[in-house]
PDB file of N, CA and C in Angstrom:
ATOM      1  N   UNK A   1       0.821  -1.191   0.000  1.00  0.00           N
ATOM      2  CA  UNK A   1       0.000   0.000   0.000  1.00  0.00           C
ATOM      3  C   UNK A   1       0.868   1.259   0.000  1.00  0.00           C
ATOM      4  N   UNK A   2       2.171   1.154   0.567  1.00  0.00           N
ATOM      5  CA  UNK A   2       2.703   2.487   1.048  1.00  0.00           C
ATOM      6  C   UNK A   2       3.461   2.542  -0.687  1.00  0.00           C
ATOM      7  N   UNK A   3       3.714   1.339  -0.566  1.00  0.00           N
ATOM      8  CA  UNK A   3       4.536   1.733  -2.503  1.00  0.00           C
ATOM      9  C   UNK A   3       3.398   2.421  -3.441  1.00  0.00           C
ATOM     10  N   UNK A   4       2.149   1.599  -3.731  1.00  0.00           N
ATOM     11  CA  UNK A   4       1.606   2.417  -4.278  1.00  0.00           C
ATOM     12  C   UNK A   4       1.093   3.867  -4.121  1.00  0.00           C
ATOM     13  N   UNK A   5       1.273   4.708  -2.607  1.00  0.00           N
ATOM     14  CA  UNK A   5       1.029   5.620  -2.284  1.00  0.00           C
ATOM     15  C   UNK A   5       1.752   6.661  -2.973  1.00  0.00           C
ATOM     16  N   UNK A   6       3.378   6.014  -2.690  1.00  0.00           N
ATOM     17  CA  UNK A   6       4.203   7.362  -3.158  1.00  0.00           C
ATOM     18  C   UNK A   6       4.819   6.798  -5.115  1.00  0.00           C
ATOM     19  N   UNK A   7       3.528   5.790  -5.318  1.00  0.00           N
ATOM     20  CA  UNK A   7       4.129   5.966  -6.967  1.00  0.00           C
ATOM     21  C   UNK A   7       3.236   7.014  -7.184  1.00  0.00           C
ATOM     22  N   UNK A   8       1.430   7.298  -6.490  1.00  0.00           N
ATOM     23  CA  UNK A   8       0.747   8.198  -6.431  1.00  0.00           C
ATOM     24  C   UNK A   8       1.371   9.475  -6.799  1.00  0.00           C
ATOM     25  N   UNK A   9       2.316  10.042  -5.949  1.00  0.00           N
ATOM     26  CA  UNK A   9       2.717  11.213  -5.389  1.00  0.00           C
ATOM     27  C   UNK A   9       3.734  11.550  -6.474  1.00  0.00           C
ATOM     28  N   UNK A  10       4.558  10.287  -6.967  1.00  0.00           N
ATOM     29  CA  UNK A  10       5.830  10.660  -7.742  1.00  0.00           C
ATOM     30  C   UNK A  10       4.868  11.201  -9.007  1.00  0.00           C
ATOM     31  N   UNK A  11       3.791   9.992  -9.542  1.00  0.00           N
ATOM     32  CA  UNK A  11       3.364  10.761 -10.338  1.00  0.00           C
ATOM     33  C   UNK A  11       2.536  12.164 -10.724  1.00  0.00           C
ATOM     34  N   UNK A  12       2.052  12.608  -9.695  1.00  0.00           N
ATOM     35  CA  UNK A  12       1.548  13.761  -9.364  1.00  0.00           C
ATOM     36  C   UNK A  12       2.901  14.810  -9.580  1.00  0.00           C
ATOM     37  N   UNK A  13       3.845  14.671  -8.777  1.00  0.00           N
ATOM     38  CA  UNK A  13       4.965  15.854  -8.624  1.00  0.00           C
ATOM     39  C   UNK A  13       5.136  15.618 -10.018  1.00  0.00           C
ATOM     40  N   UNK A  14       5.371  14.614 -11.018  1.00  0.00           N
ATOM     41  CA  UNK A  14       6.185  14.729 -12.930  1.00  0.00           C
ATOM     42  C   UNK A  14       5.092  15.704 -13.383  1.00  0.00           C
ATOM     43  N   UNK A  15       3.502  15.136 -13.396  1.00  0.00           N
ATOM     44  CA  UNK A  15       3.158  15.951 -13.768  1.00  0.00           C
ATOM     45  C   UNK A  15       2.703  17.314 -13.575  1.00  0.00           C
ATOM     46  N   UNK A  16       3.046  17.636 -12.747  1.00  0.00           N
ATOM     47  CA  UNK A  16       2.874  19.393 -11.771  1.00  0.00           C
ATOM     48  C   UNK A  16       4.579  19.914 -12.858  1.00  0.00           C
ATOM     49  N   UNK A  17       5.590  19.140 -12.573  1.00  0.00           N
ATOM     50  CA  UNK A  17       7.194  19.673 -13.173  1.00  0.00           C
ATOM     51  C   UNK A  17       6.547  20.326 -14.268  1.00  0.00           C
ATOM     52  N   UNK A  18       5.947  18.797 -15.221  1.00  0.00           N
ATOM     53  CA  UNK A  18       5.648  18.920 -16.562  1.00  0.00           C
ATOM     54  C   UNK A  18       4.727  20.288 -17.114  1.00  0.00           C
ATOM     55  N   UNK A  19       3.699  20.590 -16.363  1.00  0.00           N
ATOM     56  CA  UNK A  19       2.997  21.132 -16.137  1.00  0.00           C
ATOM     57  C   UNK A  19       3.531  22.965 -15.989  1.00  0.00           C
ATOM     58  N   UNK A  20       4.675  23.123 -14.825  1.00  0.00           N
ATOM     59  CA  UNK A  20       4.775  24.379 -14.522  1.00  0.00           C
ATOM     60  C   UNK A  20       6.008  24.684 -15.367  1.00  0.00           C
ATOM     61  N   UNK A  21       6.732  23.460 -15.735  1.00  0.00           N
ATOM     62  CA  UNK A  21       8.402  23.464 -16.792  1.00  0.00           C
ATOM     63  C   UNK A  21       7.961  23.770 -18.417  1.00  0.00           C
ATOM     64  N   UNK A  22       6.984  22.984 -18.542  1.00  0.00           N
ATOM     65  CA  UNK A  22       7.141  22.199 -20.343  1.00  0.00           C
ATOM     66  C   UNK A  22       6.260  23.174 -21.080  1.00  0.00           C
ATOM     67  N   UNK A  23       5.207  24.254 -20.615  1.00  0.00           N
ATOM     68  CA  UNK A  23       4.255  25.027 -20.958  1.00  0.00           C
ATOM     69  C   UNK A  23       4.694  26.389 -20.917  1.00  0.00           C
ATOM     70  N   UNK A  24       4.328  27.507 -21.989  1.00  0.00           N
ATOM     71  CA  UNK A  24       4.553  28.596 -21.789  1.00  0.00           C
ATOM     72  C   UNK A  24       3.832  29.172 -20.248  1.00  0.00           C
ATOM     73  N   UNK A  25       4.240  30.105 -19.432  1.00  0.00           N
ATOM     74  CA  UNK A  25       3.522  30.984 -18.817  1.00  0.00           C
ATOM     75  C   UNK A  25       2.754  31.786 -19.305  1.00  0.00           C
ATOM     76  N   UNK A  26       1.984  32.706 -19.185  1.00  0.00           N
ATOM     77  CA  UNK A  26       1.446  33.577 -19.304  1.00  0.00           C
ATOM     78  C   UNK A  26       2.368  34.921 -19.695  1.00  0.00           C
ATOM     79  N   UNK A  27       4.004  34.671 -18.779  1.00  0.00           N
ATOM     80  CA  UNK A  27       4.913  35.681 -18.934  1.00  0.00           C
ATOM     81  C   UNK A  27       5.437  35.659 -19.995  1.00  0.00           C
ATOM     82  N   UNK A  28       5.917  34.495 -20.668  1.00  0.00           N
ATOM     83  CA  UNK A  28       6.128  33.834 -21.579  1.00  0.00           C
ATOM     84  C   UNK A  28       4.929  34.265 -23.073  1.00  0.00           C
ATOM     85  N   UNK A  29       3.751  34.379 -23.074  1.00  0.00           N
ATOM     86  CA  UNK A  29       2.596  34.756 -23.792  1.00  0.00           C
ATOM     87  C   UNK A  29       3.282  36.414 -24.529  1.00  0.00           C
ATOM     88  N   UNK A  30       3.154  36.367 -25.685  1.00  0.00           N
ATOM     89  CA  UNK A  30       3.310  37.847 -26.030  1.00  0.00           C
ATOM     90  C   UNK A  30       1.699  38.151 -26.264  1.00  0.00           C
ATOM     91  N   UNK A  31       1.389  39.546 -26.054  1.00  0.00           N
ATOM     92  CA  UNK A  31       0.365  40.689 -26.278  1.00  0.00           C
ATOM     93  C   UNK A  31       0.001  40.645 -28.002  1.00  0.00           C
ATOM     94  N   UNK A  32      -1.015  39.695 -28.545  1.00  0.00           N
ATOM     95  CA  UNK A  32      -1.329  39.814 -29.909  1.00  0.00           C
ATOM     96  C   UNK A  32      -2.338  40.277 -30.189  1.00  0.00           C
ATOM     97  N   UNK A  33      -2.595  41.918 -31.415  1.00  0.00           N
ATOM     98  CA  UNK A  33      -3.354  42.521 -31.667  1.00  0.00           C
ATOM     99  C   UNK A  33      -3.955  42.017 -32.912  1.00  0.00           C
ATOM    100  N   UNK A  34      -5.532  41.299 -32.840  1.00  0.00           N
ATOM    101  CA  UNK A  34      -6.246  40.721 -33.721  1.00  0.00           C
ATOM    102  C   UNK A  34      -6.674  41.652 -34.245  1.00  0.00           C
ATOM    103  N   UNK A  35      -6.662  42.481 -35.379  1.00  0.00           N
ATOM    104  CA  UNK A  35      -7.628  43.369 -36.194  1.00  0.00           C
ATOM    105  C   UNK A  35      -8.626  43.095 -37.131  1.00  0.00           C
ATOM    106  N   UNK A  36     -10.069  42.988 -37.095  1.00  0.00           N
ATOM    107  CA  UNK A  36     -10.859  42.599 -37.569  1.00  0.00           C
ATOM    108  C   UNK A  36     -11.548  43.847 -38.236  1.00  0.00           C
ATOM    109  N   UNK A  37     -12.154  43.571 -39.682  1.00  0.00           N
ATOM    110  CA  UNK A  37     -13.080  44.260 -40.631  1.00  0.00           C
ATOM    111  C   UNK A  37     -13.695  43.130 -40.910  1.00  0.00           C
ATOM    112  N   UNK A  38     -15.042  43.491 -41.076  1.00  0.00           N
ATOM    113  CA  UNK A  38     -16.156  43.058 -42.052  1.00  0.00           C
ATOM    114  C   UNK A  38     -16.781  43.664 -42.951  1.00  0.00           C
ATOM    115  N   UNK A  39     -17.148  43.049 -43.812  1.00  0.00           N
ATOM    116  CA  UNK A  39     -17.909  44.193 -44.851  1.00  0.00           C
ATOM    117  C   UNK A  39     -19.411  44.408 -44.120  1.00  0.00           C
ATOM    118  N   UNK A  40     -19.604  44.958 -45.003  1.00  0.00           N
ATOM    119  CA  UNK A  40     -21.050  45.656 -44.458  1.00  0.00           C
ATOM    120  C   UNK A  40     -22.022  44.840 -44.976  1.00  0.00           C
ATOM    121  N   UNK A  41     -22.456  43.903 -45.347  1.00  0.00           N
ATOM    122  CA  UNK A  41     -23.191  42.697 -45.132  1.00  0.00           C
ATOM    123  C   UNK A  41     -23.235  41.629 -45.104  1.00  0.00           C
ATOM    124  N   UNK A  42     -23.192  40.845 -44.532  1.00  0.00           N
ATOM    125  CA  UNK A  42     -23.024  38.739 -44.646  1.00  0.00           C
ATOM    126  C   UNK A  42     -22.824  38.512 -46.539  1.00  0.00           C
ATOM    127  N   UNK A  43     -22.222  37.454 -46.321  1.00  0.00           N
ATOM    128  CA  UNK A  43     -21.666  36.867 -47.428  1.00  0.00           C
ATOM    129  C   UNK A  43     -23.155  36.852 -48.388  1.00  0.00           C
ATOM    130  N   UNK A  44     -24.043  36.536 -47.836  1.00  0.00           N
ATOM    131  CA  UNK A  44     -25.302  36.051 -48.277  1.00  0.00           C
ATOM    132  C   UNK A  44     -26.035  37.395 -49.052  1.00  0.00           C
ATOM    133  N   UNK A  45     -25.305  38.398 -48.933  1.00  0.00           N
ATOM    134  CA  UNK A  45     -25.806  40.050 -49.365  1.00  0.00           C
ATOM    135  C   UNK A  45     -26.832  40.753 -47.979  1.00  0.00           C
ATOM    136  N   UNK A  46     -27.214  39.500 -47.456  1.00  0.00           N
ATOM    137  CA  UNK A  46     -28.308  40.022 -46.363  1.00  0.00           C
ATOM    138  C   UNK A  46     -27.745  41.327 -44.962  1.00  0.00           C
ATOM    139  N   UNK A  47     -28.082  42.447 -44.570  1.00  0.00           N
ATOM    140  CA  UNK A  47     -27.804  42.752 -43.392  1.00  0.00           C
ATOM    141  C   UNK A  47     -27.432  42.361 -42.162  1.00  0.00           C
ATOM    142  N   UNK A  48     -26.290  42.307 -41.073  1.00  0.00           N
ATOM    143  CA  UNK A  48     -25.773  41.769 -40.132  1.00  0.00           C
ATOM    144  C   UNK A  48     -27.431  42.213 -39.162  1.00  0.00           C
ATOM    145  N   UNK A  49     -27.839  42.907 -38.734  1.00  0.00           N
ATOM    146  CA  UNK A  49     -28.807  42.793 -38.223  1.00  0.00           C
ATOM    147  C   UNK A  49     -29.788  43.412 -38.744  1.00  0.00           C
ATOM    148  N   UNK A  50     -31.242  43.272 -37.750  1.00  0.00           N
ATOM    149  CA  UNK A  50     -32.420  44.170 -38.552  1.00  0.00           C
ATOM    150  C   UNK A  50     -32.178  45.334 -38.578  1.00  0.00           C
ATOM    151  N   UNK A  51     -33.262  46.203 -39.095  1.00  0.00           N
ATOM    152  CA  UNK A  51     -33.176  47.800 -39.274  1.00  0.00           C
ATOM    153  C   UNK A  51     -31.362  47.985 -39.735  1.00  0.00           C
ATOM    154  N   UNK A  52     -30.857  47.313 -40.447  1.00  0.00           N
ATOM    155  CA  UNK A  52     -29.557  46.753 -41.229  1.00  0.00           C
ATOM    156  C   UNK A  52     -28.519  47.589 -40.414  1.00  0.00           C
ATOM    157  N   UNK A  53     -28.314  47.272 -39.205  1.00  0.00           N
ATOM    158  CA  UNK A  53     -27.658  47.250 -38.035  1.00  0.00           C
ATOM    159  C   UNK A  53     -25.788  47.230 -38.519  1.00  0.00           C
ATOM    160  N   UNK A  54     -25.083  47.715 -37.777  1.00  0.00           N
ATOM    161  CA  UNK A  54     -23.972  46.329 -38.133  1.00  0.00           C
ATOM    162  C   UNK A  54     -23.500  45.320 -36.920  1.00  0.00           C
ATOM    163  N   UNK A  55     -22.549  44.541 -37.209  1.00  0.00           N
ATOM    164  CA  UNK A  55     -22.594  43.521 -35.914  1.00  0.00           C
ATOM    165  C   UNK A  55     -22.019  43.411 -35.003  1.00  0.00           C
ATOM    166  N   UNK A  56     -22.636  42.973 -33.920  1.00  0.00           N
ATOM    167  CA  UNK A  56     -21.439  43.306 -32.589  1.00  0.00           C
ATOM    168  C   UNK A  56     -20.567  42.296 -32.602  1.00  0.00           C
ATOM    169  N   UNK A  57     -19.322  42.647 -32.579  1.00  0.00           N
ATOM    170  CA  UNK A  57     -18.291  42.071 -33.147  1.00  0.00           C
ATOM    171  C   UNK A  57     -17.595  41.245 -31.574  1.00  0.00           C
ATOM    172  N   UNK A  58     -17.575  39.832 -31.663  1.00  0.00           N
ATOM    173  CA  UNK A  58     -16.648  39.250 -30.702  1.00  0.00           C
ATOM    174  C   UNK A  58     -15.821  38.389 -30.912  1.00  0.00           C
ATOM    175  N   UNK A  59     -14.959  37.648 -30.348  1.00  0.00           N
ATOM    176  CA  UNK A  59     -13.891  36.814 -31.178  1.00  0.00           C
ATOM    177  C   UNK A  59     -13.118  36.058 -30.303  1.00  0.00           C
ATOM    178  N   UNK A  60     -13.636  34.629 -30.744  1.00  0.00           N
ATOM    179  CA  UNK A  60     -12.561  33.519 -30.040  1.00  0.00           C
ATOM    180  C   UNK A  60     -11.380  32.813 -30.596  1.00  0.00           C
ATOM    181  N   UNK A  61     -10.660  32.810 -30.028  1.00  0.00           N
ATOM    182  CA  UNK A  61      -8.725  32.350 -30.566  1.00  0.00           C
ATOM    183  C   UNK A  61      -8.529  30.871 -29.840  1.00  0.00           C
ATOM    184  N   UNK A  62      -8.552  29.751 -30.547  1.00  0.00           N
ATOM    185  CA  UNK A  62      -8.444  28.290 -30.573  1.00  0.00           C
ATOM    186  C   UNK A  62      -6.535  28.308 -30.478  1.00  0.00           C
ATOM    187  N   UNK A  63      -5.980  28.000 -29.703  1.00  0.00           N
ATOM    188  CA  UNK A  63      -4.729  27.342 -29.366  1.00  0.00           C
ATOM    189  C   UNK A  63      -4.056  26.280 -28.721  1.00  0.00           C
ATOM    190  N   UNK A  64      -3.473  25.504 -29.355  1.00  0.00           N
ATOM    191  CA  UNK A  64      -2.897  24.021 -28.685  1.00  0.00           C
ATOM    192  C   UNK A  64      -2.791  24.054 -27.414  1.00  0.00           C
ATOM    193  N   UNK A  65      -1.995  25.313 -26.668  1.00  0.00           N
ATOM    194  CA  UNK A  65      -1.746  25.023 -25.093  1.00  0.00           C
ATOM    195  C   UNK A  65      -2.609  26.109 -24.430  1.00  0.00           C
ATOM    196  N   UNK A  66      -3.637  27.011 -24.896  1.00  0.00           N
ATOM    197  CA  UNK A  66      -4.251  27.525 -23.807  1.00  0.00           C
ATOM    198  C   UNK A  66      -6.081  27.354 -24.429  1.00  0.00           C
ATOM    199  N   UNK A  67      -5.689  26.465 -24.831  1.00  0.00           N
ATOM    200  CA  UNK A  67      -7.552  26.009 -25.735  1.00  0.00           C
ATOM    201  C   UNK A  67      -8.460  27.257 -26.117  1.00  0.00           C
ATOM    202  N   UNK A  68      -9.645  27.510 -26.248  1.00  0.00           N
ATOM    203  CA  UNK A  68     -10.326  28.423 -26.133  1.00  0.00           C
ATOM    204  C   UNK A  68     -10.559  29.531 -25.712  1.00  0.00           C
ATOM    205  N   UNK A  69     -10.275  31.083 -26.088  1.00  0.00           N
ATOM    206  CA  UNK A  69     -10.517  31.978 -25.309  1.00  0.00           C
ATOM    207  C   UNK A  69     -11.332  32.823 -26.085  1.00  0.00           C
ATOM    208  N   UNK A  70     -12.551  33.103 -25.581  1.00  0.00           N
ATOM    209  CA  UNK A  70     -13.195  34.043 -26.198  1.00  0.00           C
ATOM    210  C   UNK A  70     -13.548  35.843 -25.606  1.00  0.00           C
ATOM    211  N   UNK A  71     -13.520  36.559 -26.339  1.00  0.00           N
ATOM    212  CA  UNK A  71     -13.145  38.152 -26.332  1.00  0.00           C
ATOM    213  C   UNK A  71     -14.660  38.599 -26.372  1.00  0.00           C
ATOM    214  N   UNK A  72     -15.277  39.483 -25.480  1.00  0.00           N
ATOM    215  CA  UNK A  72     -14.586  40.159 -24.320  1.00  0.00           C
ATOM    216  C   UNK A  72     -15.162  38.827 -23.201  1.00  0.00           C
ATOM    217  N   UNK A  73     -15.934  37.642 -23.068  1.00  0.00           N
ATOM    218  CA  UNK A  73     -16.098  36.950 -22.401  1.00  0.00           C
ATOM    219  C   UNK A  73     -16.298  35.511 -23.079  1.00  0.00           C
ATOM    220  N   UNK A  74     -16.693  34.634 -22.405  1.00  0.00           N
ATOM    221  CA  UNK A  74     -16.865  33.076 -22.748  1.00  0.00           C
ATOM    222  C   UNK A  74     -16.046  31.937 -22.994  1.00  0.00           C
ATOM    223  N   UNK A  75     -16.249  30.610 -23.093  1.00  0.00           N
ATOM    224  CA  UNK A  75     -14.958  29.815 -23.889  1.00  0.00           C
ATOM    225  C   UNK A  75     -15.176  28.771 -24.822  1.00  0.00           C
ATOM    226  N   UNK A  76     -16.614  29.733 -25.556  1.00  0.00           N
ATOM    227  CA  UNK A  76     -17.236  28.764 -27.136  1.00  0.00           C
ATOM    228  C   UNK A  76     -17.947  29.739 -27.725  1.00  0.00           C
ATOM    229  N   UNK A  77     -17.735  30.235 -28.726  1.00  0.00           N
ATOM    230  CA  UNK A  77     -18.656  31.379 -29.532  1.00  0.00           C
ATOM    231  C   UNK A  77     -19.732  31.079 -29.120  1.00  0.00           C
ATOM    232  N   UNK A  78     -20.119  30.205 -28.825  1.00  0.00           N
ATOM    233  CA  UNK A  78     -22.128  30.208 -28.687  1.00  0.00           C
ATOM    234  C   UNK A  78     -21.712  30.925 -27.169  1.00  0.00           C
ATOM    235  N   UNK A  79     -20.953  31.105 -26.291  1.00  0.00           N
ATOM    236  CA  UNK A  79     -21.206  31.525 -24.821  1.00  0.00           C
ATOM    237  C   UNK A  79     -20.983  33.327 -24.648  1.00  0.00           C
ATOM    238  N   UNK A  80     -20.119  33.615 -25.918  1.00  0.00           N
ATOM    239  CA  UNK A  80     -20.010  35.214 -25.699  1.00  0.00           C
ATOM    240  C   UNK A  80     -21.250  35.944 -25.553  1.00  0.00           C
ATOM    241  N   UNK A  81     -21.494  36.580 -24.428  1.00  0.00           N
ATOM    242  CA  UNK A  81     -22.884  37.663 -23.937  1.00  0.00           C
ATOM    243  C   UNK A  81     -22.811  38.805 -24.488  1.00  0.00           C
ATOM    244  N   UNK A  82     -21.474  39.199 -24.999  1.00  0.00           N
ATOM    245  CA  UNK A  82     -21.543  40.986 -24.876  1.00  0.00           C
ATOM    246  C   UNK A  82     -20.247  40.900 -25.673  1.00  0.00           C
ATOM    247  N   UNK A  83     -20.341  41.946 -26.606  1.00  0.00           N
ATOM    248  CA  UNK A  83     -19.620  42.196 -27.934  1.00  0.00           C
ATOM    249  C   UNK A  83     -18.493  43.187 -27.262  1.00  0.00           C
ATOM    250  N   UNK A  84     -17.290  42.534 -28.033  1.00  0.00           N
ATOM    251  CA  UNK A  84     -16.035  43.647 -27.674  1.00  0.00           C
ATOM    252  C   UNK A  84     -16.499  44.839 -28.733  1.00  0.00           C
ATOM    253  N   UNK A  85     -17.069  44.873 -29.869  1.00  0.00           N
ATOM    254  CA  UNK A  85     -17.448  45.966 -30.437  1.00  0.00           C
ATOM    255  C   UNK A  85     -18.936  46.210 -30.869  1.00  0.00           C
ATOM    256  N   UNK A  86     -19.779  46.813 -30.313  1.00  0.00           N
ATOM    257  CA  UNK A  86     -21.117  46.437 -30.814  1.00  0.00           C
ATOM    258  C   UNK A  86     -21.268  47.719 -31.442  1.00  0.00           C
ATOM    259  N   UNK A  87     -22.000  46.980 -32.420  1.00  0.00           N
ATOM    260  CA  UNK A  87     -22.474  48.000 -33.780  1.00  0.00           C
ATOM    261  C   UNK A  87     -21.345  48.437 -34.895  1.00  0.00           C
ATOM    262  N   UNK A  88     -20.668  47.525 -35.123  1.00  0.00           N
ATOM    263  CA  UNK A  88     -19.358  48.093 -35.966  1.00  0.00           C
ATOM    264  C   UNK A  88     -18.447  46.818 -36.688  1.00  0.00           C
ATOM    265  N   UNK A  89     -18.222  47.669 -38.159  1.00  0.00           N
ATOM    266  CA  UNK A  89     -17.466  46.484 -39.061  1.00  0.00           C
ATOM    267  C   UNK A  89     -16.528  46.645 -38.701  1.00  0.00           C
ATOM    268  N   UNK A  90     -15.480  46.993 -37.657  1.00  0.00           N
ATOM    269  CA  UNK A  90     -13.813  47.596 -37.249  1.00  0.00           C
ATOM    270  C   UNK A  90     -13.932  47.098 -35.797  1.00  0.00           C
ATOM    271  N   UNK A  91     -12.904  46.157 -35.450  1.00  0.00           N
ATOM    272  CA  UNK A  91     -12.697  46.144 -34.289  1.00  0.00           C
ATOM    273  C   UNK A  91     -11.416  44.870 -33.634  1.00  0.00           C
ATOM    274  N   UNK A  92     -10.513  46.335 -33.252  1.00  0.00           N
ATOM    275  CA  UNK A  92      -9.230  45.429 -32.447  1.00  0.00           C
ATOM    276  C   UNK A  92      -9.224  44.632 -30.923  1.00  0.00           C
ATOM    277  N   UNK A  93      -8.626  43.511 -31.013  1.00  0.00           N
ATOM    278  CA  UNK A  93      -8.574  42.868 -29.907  1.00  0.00           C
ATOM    279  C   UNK A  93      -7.407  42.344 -29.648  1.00  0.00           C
ATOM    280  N   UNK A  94      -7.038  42.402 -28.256  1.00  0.00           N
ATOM    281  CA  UNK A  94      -5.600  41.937 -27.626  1.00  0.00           C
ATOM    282  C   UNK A  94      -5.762  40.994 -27.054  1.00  0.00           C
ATOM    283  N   UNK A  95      -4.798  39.634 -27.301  1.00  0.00           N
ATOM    284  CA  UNK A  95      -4.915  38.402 -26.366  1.00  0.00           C
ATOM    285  C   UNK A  95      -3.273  38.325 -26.329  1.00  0.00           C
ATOM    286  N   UNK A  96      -3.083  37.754 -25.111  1.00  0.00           N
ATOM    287  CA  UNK A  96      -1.559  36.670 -24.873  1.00  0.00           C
ATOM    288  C   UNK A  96      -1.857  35.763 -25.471  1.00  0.00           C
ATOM    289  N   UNK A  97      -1.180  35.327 -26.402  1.00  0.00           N
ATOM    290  CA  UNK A  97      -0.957  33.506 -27.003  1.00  0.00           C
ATOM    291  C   UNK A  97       0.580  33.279 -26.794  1.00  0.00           C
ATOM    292  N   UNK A  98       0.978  32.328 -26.798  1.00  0.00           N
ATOM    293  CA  UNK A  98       1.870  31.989 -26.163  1.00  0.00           C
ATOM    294  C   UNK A  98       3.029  31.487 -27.672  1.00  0.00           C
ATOM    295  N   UNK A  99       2.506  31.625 -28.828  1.00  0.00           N
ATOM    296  CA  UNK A  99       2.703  31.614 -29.866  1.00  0.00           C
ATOM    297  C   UNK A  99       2.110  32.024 -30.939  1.00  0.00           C
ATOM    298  N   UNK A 100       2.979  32.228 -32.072  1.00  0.00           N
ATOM    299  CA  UNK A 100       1.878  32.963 -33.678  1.00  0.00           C
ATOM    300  C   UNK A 100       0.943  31.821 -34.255  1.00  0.00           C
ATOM    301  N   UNK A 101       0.788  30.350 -33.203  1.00  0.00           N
ATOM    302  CA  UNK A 101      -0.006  29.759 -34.427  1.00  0.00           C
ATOM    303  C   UNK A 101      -1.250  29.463 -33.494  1.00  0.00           C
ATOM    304  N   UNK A 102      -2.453  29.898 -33.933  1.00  0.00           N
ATOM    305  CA  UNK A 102      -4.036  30.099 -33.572  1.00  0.00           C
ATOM    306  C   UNK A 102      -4.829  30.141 -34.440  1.00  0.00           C
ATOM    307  N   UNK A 103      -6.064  29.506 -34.214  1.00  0.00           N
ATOM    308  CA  UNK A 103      -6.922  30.155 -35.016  1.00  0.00           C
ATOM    309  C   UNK A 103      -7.911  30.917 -34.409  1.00  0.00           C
ATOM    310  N   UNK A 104      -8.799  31.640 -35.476  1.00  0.00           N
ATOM    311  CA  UNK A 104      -9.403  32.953 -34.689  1.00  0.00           C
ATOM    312  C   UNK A 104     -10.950  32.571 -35.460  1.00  0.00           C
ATOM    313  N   UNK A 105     -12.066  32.956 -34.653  1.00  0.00           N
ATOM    314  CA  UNK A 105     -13.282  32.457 -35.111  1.00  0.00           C
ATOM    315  C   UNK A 105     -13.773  33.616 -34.322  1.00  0.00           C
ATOM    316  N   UNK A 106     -13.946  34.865 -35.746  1.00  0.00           N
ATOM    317  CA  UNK A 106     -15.121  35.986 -35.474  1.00  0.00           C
ATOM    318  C   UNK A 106     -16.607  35.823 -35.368  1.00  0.00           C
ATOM    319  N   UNK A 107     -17.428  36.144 -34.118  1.00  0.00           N
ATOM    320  CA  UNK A 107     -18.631  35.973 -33.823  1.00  0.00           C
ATOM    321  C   UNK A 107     -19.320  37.519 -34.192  1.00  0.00           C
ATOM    322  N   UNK A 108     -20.490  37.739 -34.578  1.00  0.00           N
ATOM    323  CA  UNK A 108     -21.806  38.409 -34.582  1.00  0.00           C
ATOM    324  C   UNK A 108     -22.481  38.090 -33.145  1.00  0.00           C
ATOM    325  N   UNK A 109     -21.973  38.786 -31.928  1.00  0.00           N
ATOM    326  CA  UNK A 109     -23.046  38.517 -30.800  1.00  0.00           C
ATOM    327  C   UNK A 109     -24.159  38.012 -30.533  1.00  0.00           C
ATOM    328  N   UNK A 110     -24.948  39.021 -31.330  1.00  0.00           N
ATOM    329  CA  UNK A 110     -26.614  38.746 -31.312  1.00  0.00           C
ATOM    330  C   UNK A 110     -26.603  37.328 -31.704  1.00  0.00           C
ATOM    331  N   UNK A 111     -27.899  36.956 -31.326  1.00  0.00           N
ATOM    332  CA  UNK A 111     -28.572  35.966 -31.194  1.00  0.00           C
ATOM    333  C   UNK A 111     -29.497  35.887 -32.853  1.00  0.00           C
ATOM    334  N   UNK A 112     -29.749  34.616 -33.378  1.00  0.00           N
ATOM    335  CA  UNK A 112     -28.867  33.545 -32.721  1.00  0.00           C
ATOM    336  C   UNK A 112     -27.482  33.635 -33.211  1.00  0.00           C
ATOM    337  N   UNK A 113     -26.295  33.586 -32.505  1.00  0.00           N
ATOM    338  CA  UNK A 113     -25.144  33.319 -32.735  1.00  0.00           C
ATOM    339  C   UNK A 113     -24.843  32.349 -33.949  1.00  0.00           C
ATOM    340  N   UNK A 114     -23.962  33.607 -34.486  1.00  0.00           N
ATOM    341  CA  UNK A 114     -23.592  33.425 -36.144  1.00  0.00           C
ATOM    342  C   UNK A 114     -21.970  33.902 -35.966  1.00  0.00           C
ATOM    343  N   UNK A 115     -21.451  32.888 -37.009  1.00  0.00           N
ATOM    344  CA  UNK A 115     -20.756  33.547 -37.115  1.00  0.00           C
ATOM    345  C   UNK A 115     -19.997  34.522 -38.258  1.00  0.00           C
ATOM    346  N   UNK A 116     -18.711  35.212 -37.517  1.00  0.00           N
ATOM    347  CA  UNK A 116     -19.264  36.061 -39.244  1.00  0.00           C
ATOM    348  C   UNK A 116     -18.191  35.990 -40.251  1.00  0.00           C
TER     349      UNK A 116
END
């Protein structure tokens, strides 16, 4: 029992090393400015919203070591509440990634969640 206790523990401490050694920090993360335009209507020719609105603009960044982050809240385009830019085809956003390779998946806020 006591062997299997501290193979428990050994393996816990590799992966905590692995964990706080093998991964960027956050310090480590550089400051990346996403700049987003849209045109002024969906691909489809149709208006981003009624009374031909434009869209509130939000945006989630998919990365290998920090998964999902979505701008200005959530961590799945369907969960963003509130637009980093509402009402507008222009809009910059800053995230730490911990590297240049991400992908980025621009949301239309409103409901139902589209993306754009």
């Amino acid at each position: 029992m006591l062997k299997f206790f501290w193979t428990q523990i050994t393996v816990v401490c590799l992966l905590l090393a692995i964990a706080l050694l093998g991964f960027p920090s956050a310090a480590q993360a550089d400051l990346t400015t996403i700049h987003v335009k849209v045109e002024d209507t969906k691909a489809s020719g149709k208006n981003w919203d009624m009374l031909e609105g434009a869209p509130d603009i939000g945006l989630c960044v998919t990365h290998s070591l920090m998964g999902v982050v979505c701008l200005p809240d959530g961590d799945r385009f369907t969960t963003i509440s509130t637009a980093e830019c509402p009402n507008s085809y222009d809009c910059r956003f800053s995230v730490d990634i911990p590297d240049k390779i991400f992908k980025v998946t621009v949301v239309d806020v409103d409901l139902p969640k589209t993306w754009v």
